[in-house]
N, C-alpha and C. Protein backbone atom coordinates (compact mmCIF):
# COMPACT_ATOMS: atom_id res chain seq x y z
N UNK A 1 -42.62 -59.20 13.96
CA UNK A 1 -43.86 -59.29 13.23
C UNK A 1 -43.72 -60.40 12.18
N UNK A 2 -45.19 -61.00 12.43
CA UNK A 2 -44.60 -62.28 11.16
C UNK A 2 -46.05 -62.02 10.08
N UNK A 3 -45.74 -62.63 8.90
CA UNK A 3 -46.79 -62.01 7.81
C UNK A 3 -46.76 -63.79 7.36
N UNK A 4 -48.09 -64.15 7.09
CA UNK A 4 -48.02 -65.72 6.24
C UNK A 4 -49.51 -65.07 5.13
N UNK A 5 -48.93 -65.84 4.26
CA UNK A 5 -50.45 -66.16 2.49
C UNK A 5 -50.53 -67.55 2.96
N UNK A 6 -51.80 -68.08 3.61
CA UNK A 6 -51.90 -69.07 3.54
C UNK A 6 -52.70 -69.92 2.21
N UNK A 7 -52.47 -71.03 1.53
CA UNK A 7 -53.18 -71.35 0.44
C UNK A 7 -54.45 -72.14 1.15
N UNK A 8 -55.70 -71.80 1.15
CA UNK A 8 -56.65 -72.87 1.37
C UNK A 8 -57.16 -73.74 1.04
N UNK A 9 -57.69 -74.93 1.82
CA UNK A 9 -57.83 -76.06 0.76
C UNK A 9 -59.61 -76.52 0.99
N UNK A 10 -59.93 -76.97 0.45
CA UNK A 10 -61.83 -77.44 0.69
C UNK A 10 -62.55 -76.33 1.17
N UNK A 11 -62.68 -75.14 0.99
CA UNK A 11 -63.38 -73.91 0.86
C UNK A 11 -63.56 -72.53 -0.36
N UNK A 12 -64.16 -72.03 0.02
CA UNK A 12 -64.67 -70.42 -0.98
C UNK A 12 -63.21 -69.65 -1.12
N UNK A 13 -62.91 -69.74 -0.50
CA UNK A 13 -62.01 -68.59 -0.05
C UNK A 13 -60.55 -69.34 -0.64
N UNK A 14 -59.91 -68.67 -1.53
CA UNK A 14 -58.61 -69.07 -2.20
C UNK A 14 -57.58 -69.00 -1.25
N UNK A 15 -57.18 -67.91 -0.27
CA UNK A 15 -56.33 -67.44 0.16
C UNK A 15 -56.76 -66.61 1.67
N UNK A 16 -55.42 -67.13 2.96
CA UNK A 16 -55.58 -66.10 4.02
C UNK A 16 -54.57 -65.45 3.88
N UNK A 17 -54.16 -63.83 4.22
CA UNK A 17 -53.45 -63.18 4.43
C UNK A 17 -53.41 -62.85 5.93
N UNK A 18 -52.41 -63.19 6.45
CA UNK A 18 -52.58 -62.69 8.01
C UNK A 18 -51.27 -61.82 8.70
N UNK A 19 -51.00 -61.46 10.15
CA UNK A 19 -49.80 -60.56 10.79
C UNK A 19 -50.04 -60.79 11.61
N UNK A 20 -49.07 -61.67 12.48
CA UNK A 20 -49.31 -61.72 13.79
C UNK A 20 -47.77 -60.93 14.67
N UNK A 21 -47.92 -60.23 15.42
CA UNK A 21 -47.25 -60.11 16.71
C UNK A 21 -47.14 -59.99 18.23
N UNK A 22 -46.28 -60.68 18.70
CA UNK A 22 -46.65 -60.90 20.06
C UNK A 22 -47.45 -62.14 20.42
N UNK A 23 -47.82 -62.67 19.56
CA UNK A 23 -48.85 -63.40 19.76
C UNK A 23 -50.32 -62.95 19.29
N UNK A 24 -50.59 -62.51 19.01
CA UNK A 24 -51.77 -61.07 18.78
C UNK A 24 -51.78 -60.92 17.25
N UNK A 25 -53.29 -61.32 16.35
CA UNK A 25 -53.15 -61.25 14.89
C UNK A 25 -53.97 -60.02 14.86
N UNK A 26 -52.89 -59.22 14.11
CA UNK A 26 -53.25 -58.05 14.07
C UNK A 26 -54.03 -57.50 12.12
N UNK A 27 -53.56 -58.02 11.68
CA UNK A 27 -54.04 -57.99 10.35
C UNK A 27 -54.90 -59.18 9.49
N UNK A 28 -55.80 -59.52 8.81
CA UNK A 28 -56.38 -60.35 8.58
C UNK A 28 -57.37 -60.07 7.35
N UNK A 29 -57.06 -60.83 6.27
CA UNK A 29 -57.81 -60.42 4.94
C UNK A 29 -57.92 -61.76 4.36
N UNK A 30 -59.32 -62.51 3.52
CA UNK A 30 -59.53 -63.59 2.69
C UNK A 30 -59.49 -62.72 1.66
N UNK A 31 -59.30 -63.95 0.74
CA UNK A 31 -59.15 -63.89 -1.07
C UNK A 31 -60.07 -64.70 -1.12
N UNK A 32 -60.94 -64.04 -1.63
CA UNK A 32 -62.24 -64.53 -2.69
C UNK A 32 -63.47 -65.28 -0.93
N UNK A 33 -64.21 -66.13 -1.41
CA UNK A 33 -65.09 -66.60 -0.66
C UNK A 33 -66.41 -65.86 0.05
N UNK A 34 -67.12 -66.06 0.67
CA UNK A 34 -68.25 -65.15 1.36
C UNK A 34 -67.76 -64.05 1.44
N UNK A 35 -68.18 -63.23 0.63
CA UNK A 35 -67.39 -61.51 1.52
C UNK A 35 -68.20 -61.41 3.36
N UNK A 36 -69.43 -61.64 3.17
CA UNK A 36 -69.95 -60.78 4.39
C UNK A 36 -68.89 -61.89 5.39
N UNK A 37 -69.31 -62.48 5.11
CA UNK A 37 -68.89 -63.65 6.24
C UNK A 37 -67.37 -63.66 6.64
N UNK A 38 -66.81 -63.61 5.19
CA UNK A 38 -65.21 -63.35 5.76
C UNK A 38 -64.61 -62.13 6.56
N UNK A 39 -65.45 -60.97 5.98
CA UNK A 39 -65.36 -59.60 6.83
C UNK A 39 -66.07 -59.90 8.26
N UNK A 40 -66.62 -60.66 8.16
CA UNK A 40 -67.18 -60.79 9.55
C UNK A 40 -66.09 -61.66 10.51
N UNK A 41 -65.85 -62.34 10.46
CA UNK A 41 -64.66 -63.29 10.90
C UNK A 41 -63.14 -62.22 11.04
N UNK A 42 -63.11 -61.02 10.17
CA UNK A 42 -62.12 -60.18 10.03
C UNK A 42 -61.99 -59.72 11.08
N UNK A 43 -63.48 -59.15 11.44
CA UNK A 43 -63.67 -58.23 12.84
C UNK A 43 -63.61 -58.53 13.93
N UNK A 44 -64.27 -59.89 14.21
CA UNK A 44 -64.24 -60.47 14.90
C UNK A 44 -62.64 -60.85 16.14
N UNK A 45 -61.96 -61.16 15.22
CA UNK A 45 -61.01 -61.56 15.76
C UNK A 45 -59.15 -61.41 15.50
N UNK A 46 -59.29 -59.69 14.79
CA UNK A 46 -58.26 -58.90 14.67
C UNK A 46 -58.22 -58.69 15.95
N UNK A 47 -56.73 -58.96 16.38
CA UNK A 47 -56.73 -58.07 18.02
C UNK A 47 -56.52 -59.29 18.68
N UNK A 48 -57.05 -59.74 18.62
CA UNK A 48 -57.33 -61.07 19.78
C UNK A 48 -56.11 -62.06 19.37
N UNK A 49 -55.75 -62.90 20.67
CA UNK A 49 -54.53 -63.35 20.40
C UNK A 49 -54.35 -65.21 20.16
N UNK A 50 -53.96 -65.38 19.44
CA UNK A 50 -53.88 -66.49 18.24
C UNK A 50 -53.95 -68.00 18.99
N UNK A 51 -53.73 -68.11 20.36
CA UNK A 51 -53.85 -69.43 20.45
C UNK A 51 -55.65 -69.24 21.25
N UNK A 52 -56.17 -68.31 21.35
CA UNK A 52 -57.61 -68.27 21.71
C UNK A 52 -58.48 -68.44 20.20
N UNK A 53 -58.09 -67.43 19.32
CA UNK A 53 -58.43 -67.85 17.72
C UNK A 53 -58.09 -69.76 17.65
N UNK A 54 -57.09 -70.41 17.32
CA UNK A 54 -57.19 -70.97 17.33
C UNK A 54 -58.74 -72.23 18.22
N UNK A 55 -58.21 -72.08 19.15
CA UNK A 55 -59.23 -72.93 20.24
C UNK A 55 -60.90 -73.13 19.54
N UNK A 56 -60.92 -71.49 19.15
CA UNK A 56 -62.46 -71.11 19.19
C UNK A 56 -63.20 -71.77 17.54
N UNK A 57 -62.15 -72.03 16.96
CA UNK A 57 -62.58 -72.00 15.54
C UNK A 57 -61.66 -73.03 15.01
N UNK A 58 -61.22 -73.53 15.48
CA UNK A 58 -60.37 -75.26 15.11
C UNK A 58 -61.12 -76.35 14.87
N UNK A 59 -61.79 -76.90 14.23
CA UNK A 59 -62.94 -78.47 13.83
C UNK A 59 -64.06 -77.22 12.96
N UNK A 60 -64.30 -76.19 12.92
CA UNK A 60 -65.44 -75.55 12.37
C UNK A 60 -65.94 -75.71 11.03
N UNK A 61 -66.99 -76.76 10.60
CA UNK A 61 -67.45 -77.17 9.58
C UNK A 61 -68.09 -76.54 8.68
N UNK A 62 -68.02 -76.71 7.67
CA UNK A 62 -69.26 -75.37 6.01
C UNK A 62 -69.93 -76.89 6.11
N UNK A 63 -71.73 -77.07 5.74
CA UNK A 63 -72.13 -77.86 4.98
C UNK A 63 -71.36 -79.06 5.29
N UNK A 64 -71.33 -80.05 4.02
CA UNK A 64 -71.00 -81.07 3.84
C UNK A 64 -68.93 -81.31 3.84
N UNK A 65 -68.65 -80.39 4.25
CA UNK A 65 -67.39 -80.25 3.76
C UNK A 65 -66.59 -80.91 5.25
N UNK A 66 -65.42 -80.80 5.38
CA UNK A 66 -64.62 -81.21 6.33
C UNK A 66 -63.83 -79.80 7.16
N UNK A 67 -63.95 -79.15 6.65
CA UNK A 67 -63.48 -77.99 6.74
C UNK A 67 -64.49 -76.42 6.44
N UNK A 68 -63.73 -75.63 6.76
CA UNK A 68 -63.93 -74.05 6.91
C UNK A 68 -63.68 -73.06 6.77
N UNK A 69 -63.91 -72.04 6.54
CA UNK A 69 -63.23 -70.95 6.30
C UNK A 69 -62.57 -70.21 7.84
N UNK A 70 -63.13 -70.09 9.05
CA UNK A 70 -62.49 -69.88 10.32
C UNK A 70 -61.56 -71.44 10.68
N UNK A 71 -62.06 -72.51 10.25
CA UNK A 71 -61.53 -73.87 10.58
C UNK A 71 -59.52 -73.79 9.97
N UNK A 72 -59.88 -72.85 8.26
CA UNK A 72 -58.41 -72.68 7.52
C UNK A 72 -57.70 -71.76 8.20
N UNK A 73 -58.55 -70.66 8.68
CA UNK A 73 -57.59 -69.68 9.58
C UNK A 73 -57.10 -70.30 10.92
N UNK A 74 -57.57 -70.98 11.39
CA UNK A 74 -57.14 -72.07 12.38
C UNK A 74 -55.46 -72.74 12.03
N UNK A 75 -55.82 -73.30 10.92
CA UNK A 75 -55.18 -74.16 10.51
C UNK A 75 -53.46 -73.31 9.94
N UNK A 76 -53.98 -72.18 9.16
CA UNK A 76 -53.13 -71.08 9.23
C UNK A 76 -52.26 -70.54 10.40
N UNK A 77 -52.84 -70.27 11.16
CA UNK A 77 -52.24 -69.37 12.55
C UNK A 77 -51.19 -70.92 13.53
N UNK A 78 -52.00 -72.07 12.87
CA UNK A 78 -51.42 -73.21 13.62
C UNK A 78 -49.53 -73.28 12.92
N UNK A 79 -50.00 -72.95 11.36
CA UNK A 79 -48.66 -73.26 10.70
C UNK A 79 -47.67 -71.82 10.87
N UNK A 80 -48.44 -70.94 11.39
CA UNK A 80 -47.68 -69.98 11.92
C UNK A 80 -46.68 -69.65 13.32
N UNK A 81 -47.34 -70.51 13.97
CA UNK A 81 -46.37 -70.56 15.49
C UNK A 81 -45.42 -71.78 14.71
């Protein structure tokens, strides 16, 4: 089982907390940012296994920004393998 705090950068959301094993992220919590939205993204894709997370939500843009809040969990799960 692996556990990462990822720090985020150009978004709402300060912080990912994630658990992946097997391949498979099993735990998943933001610090600070959209609640609905981050709980929504929570549900979404607890369970499901990390290089499909990745795929699905890797380039995913907010607004004017370069980045995302599913785009950082991307980016997270990337610095995790």
């Amino acid at each position: 089982m692996r556990e990462l705090v990822y720090e985020t950068q150009g978004v709402c959301a300060s912080r990912i907390y994630l658990t992946v094993e097997d391949g498979i992220l099993l735990r998943l919590r933001f610090e600070d940012g959209c609640d609905g939205n981050t709980q929504g993204i929570c549900r979404l894709v607890e369970g499901m296994a990390v290089d499909e997370i990745i795929r699905r939500l890797r380039g995913i843009k907010c607004e004017e920004k370069e980045t995302s809040c599913p785009d950082q969990l991307a980016r997270a799960l990337e610095k995790l393998k």
